[in-house]
Protein backbone atom coordinates (compact mmCIF):
# COMPACT_ATOMS: atom_id res chain seq x y z
CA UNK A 1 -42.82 -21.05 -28.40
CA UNK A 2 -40.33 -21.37 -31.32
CA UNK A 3 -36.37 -20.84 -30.96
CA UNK A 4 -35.40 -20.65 -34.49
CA UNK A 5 -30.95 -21.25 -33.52
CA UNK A 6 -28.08 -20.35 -35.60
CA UNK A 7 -24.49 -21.56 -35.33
CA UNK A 8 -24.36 -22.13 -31.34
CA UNK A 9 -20.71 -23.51 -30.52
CA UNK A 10 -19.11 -24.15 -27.01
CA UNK A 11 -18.00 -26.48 -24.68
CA UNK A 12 -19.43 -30.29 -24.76
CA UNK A 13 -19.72 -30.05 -29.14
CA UNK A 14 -19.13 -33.29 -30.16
CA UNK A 15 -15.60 -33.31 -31.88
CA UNK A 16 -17.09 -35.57 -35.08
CA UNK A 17 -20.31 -33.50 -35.32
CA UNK A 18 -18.85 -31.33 -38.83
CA UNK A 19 -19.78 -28.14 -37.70
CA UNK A 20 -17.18 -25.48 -38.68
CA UNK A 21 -15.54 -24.19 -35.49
CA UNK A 22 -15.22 -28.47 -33.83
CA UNK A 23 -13.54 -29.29 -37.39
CA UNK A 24 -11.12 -26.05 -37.00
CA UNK A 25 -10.39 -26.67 -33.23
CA UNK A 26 -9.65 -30.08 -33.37
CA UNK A 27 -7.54 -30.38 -36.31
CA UNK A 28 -5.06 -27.22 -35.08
CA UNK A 29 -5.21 -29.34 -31.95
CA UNK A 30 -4.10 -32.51 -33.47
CA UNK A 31 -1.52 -30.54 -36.23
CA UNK A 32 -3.76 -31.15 -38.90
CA UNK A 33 -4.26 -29.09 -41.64
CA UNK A 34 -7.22 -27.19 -41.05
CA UNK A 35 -10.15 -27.69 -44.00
CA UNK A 36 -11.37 -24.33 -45.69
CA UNK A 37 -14.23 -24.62 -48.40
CA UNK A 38 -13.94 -22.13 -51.12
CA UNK A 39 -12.27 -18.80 -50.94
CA UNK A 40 -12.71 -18.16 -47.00
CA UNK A 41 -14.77 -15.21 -47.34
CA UNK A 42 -18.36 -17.38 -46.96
CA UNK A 43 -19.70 -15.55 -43.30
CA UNK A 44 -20.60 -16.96 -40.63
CA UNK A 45 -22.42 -16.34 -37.32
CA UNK A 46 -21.61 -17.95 -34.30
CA UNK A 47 -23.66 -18.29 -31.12
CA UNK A 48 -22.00 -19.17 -27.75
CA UNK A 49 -23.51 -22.18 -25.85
CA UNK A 50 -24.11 -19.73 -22.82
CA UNK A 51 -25.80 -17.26 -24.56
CA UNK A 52 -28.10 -19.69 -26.50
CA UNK A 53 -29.28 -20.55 -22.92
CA UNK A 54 -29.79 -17.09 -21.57
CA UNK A 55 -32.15 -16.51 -24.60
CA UNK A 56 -33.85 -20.09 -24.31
CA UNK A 57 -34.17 -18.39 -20.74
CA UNK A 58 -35.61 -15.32 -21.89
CA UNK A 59 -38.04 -16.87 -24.57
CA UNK A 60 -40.02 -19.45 -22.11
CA UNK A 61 -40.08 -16.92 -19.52
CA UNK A 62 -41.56 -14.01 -21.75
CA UNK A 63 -44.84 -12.63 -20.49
CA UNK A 64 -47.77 -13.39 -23.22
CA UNK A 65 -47.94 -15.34 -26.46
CA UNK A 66 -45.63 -15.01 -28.95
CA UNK A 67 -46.48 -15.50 -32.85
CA UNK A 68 -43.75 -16.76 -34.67
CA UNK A 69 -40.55 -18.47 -34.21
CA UNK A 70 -38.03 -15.93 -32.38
CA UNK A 71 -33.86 -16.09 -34.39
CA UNK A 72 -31.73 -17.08 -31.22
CA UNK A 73 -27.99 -16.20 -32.67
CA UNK A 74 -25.38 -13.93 -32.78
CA UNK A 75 -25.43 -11.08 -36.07
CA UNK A 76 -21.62 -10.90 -35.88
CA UNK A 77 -20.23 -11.92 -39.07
CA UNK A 78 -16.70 -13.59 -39.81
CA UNK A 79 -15.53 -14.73 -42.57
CA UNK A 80 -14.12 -19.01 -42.32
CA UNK A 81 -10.91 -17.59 -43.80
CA UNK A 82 -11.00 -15.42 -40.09
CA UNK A 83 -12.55 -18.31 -37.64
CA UNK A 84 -9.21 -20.12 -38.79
CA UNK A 85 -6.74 -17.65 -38.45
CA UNK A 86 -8.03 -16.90 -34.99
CA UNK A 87 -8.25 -20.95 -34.34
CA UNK A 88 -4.56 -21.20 -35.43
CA UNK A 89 -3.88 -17.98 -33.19
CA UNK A 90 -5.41 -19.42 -29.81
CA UNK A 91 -4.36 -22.93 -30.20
CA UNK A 92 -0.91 -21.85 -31.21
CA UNK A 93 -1.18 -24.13 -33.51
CA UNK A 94 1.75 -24.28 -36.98
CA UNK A 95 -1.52 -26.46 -38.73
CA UNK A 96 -1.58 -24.59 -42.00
CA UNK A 97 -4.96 -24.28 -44.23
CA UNK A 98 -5.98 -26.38 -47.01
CA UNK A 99 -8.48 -25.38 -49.31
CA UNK A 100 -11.15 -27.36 -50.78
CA UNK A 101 -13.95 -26.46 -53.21
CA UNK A 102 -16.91 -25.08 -52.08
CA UNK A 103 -20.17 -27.31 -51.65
CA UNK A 104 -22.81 -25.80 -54.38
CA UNK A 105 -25.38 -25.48 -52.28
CA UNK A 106 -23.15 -23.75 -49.20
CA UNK A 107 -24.32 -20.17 -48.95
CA UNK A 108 -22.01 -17.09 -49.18
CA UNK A 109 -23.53 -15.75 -45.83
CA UNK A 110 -25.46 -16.43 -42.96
CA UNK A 111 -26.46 -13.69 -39.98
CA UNK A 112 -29.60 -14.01 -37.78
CA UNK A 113 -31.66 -11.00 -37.93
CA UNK A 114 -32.56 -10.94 -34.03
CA UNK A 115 -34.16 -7.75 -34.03
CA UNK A 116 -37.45 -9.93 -32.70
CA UNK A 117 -35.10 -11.28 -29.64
CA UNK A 118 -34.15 -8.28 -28.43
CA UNK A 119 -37.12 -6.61 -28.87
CA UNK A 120 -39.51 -8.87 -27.43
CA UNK A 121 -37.25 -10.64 -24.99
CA UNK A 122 -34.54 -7.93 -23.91
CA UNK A 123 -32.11 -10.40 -25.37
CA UNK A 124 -28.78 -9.86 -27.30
CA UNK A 125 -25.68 -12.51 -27.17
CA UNK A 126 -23.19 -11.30 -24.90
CA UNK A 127 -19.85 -13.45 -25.44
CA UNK A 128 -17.32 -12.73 -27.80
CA UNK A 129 -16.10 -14.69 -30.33
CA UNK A 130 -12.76 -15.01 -28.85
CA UNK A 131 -13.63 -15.87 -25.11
CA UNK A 132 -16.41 -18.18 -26.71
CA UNK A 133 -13.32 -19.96 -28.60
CA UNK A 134 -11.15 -19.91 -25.83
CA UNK A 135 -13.61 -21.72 -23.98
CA UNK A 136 -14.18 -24.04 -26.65
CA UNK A 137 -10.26 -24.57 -27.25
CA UNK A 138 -9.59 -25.47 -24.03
CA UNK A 139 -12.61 -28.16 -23.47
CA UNK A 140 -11.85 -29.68 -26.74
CA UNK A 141 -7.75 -30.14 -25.35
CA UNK A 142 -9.02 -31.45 -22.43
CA UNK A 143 -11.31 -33.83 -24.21
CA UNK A 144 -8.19 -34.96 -26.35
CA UNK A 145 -6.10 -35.09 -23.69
CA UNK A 146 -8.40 -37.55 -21.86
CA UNK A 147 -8.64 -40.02 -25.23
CA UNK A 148 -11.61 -38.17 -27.09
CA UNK A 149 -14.29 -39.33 -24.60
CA UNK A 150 -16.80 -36.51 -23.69
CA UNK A 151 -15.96 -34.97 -20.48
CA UNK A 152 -18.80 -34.76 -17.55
CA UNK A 153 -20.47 -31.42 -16.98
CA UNK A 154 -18.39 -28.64 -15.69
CA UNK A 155 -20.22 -28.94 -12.10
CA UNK A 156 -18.90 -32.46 -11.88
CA UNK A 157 -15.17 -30.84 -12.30
């Protein structure tokens, strides 16, 4: 069986890993100035870590073969321009955004079509962007807090 996964984010990311929502959350954490490439409008689709899981879940547990790889992700699109302003909302952060040009070879949009998931697994993400980033917010202040060393599972809290 093939999980084909789009933008999954959540607690336990590794701060230096250069996906799009560590970068934002750490630098409004630290003050920084939060990195934008090109305009802001690019889209994006983010996946929280939990509900990655419940359709990892889903897919090995599905009665019968399946033929093809199955998108695990979430088809809500926001813009970067919005992921920061939310960051800077949650964090409370004064960071302000600095612009950068865009990569070439960065595409304008991404959004899973997951029309196979739900179908064929009963699966749909279920956690919003903003309780997924509050989540997120609040492991990666911990993690800061604590020097910047990954924290142990939440269990072992």
């Amino acid at each position: 069986r093939i999980a084909r996964i789009f933008n999954t984010y959540g607690p336990r990311m590794d701060r230096d890993d250069g996906r799009v929502v560590s970068n934002l959350v750490v630098q409004a954490l630290l003050g920084e100035n939060l990195t934008i490439y090109g305009d802001g409008n690019q889209t994006r689709s983010f996946c929280y870590v939990d509900d990655l899981i419940a359709g990892f879940d889903a897919l090995m547990h599905a009665d019968g073969p399946l033929d093809g790889p199955v998108n695990l992700g979430n088809p809500d699109e926001t813009t970067v321009g919005e992921l920061a302003a939310l960051v800077l909302r949650l964090t409370n952060s004064r960071s302000k955004i600095e612009r950068r040009p865009m990569p070439v070879d960065d595409p304008r949009r991404r959004r899973p079509d997951i029309t196979r998931a739900g179908r064929l697994l009963g699966w749909r993400p279920r956690v919003g962007l903003e309780t997924g980033l509050a989540a997120t917010i609040a492991y990666f202040d911990r993690l800061l807090a604590e020097g910047g060393k990954p924290l142990p599972p939440r269990s072992a809290l």
